[in-house]
Protein backbone atom coordinates (compact mmCIF):
# COMPACT_ATOMS: atom_id res chain seq x y z
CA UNK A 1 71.68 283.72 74.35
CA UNK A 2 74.86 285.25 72.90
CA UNK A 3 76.46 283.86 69.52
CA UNK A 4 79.68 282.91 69.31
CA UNK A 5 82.71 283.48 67.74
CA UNK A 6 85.51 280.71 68.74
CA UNK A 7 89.15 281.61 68.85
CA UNK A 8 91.57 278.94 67.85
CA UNK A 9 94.97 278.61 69.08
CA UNK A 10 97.39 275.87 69.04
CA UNK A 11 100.45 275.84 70.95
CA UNK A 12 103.42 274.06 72.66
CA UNK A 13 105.99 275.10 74.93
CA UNK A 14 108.08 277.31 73.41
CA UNK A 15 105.46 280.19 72.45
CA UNK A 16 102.97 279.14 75.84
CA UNK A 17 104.71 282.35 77.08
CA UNK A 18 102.87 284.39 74.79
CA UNK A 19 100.25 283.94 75.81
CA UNK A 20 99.13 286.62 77.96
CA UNK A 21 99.95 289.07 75.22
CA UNK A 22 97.30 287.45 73.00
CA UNK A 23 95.21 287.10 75.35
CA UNK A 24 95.08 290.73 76.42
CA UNK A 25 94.72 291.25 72.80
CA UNK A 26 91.41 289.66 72.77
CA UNK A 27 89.87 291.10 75.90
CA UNK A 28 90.71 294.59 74.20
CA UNK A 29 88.42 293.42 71.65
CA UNK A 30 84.21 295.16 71.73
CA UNK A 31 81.84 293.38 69.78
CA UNK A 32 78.68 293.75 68.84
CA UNK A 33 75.50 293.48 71.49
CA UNK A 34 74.36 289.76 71.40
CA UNK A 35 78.20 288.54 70.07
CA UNK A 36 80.75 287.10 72.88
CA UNK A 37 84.14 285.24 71.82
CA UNK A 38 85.24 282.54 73.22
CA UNK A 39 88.98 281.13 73.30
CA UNK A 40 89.98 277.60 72.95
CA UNK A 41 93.36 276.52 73.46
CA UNK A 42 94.97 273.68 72.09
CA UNK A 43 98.39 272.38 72.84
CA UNK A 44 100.02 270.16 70.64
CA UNK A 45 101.27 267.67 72.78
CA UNK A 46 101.12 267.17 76.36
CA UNK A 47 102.98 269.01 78.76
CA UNK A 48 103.35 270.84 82.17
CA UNK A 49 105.04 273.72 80.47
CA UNK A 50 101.78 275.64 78.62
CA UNK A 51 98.65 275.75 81.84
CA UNK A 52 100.73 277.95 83.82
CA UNK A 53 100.02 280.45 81.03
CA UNK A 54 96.40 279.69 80.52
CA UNK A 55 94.34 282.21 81.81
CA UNK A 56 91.79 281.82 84.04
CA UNK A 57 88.83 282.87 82.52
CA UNK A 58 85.21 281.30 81.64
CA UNK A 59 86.24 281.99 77.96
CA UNK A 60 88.89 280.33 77.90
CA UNK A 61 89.35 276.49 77.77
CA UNK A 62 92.54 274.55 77.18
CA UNK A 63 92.80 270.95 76.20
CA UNK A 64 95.88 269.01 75.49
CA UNK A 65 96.69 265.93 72.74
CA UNK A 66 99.08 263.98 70.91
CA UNK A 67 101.47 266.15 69.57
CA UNK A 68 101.27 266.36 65.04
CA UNK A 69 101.92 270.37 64.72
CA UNK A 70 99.75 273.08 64.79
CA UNK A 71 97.10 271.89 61.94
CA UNK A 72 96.34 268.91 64.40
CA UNK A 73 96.14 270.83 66.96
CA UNK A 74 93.86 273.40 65.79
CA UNK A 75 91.58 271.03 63.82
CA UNK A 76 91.26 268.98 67.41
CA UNK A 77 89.68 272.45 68.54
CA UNK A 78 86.76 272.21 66.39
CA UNK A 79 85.63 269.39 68.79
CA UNK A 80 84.75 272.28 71.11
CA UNK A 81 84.11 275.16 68.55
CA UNK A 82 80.54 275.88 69.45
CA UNK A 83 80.18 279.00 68.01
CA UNK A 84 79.15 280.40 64.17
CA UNK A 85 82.62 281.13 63.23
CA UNK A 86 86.11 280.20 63.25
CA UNK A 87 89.25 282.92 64.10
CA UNK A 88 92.45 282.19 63.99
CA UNK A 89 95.50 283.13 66.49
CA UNK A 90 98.58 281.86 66.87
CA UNK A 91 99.97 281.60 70.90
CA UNK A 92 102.60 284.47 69.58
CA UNK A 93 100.39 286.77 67.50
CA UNK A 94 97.80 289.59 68.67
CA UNK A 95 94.99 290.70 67.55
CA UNK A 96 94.66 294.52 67.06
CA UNK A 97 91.50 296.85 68.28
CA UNK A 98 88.95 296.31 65.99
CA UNK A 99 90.18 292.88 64.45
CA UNK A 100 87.12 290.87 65.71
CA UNK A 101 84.69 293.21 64.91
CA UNK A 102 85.26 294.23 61.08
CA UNK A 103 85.23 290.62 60.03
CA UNK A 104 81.79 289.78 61.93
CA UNK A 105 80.70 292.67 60.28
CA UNK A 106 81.50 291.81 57.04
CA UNK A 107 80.71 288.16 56.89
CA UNK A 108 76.90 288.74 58.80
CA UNK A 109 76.39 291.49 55.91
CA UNK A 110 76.74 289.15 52.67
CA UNK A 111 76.04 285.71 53.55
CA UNK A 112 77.69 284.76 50.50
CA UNK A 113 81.26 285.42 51.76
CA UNK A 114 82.57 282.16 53.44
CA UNK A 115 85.88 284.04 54.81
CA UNK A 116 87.53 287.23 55.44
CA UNK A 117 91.28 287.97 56.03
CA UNK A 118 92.89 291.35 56.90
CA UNK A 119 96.23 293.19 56.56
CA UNK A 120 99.46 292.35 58.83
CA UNK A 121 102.04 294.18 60.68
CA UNK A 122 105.20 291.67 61.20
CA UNK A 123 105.82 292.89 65.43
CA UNK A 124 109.56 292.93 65.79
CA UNK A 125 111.27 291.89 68.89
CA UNK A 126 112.30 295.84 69.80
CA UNK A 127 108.51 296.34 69.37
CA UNK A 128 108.33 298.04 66.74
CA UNK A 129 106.09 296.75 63.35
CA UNK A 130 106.60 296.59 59.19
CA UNK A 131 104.40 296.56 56.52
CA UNK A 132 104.56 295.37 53.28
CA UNK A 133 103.48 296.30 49.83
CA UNK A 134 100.86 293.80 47.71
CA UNK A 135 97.48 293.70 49.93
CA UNK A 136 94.65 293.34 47.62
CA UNK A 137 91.75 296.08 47.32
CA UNK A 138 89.30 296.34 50.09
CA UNK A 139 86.26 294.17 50.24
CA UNK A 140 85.28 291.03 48.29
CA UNK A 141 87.65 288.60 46.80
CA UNK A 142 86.05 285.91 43.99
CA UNK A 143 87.18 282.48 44.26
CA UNK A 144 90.20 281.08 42.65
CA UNK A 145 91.79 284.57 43.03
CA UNK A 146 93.78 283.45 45.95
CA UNK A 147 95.25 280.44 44.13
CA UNK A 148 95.75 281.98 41.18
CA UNK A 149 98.33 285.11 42.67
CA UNK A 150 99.70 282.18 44.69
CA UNK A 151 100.45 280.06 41.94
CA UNK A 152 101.79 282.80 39.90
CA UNK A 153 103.70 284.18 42.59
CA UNK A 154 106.38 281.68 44.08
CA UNK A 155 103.27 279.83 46.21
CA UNK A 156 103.15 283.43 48.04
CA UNK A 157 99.62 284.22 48.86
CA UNK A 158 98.55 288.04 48.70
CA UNK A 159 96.36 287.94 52.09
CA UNK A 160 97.72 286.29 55.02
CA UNK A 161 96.35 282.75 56.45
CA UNK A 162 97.46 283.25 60.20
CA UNK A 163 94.23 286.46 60.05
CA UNK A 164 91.34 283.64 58.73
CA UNK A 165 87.92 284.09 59.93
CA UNK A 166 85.69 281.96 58.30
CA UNK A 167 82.16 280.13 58.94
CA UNK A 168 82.66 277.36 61.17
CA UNK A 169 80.14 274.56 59.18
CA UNK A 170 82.61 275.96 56.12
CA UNK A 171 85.69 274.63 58.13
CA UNK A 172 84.33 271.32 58.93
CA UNK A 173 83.20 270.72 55.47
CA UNK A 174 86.74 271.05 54.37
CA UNK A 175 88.01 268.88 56.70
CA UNK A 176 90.02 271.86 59.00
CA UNK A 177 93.64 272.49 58.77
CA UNK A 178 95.74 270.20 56.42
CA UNK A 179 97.67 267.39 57.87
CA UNK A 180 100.78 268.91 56.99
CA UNK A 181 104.44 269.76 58.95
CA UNK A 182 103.81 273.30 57.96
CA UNK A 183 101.60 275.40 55.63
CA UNK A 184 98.90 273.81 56.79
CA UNK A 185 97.16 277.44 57.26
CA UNK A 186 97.98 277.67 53.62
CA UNK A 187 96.15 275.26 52.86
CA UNK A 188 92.90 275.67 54.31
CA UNK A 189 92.93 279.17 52.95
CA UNK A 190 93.09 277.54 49.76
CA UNK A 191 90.40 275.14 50.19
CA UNK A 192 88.01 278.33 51.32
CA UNK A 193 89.03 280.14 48.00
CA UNK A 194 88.60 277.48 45.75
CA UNK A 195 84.53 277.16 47.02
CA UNK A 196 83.52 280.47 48.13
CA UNK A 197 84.20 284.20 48.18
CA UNK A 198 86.23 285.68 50.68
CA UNK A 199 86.54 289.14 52.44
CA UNK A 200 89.92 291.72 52.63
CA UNK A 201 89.58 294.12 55.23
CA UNK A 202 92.93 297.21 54.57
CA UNK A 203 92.74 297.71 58.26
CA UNK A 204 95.69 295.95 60.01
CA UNK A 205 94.02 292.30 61.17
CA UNK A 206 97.01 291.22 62.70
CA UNK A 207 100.58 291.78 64.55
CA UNK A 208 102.54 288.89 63.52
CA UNK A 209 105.29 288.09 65.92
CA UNK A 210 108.39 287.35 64.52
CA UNK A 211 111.04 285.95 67.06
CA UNK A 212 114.14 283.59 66.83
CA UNK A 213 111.95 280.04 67.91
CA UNK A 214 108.52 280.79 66.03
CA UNK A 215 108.50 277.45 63.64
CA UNK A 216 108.62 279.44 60.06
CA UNK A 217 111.97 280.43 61.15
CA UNK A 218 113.50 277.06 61.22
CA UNK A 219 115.54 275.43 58.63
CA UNK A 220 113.16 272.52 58.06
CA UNK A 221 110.55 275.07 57.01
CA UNK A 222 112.78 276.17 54.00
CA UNK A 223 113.77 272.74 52.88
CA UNK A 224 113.04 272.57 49.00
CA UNK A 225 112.51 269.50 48.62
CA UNK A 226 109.42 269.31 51.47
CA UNK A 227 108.61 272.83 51.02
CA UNK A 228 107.90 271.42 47.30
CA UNK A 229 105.95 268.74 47.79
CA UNK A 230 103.93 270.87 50.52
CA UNK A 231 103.01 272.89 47.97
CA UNK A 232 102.31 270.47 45.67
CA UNK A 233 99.42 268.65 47.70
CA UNK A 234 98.19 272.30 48.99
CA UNK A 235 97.67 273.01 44.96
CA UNK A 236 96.36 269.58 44.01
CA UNK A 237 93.59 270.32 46.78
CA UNK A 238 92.28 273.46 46.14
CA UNK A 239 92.33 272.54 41.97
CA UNK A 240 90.64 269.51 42.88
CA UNK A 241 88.00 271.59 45.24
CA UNK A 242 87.39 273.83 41.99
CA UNK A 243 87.05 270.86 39.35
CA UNK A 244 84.22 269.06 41.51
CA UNK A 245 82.74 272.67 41.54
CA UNK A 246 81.19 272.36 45.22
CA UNK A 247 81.40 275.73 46.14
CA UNK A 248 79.42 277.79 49.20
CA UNK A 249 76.84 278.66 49.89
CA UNK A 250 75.51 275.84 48.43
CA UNK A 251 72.36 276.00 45.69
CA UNK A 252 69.46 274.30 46.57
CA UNK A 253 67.66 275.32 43.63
């Protein structure tokens, strides 16, 4: 019987229309023998506007629920994530050749590592892609070093959340995605740091589509006074997760 790896994607309307790019994304994707993926789809709401861009494919399923954003949505998902680990994927991001592959690879090879993220290209609507300065050196990252570059740097984390992988049990023992209007990616990646080692992979994880309706170009996702209290709670968490000093993989010594 094949393992797993589930896929989680929320979306509504306005980005269902990407999804064929992500999803040819992930069937470009090789994994190991005795690995398969498999792709759940989550819309936040429900509408008739997102099946007609479901794919129809035994990998993929597609449920629909009261609408509360993207962190409700994907954390909904984990109802159906039967698999060992968690990736993310936004309905208007792909995944590049390889993607899948390095961070099975490097989370099955150190069982202490709870989470691995990856480098980004921003994909620009003429196609073409931009990099950016800052990614942290290849391979392990300790805990609390994510929340301590964020802290120290405008709440401006130095890997990226939308490329997470992370063990699946680790997820649901941290309760999934915040319930949060935004930065609710932020704050799971947070949450992982603050109990267990991650993983940086230099090779680019992730095209990150940047076009005029994607929600972190809005206004309301810039407003101080939420953006400052989103912060806030996404801090208090992850010092809280550190103080009770629960961290994974747990000892049973």
């Amino acid at each position: 019987m094949s393992r797993r790896i589930i896929v989680i994607t929320a979306v509504h309307a306005p980005s269902a229309h990407f999804l064929p790019d992500a999803y040819k994304s992930l069937c470009e994707q090789e994994l190991p023998e005795g690995w398969e993926w498999h792709w759940l789809i989550q819309e936040d709401g429900r509408s008739d506007e997102v099946a007609p861009y479901v794919p129809d494919d035994p990998r993929v399923t597609f449920k629909q629920g009261r609408p509360g954003g993207p962190g409700t949505a994907r954390t909904l998902a984990l109802a159906h994530a039967d698999g060992e680990y968690v990736k993310v994927l936004d309905a208007d991001d792909q995944l590049p050749a390889g993607a899948l592959a390095r961070d099975l690879a490097a989370l099955e090879a150190d069982p202490t590592l709870g989470w691995a993220t990856s480098r980004v290209l921003d994909l620009l609507p003429d196609g073409s892609t931009v990099g950016f300065e800052g990614d942290p050196d290849a391979g392990p990252i300790e805990r609390g070093t994510v929340a301590a570059y964020w802290s120290a740097n405008n709440y401006r984390a130095q890997v990226h959340p939308a490329t997470l992988f992370a063990r699946r049990d680790l997820v649901l023992a941290l309760g999934g995605w915040m319930a949060l209007p935004a930065s609710e990616d932020t704050g799971l990646l947070l949450a992982l740091d603050s109990v267990s080692r991650g993983w940086f992979s230099p090779e680019v994880g992730l095209l990150y589509r940047k076009w005029p309706g994607q929600a972190t170009g809005q206004a309301a996702h810039t407003d101080p006074a939420e953006r400052d209290a989103r912060m806030a709670v996404v801090e208090a968490r992850a010092r809280a997760l550190s103080y009770l000093r629960w961290h994974y993989p747990v000892d049973l010594g």
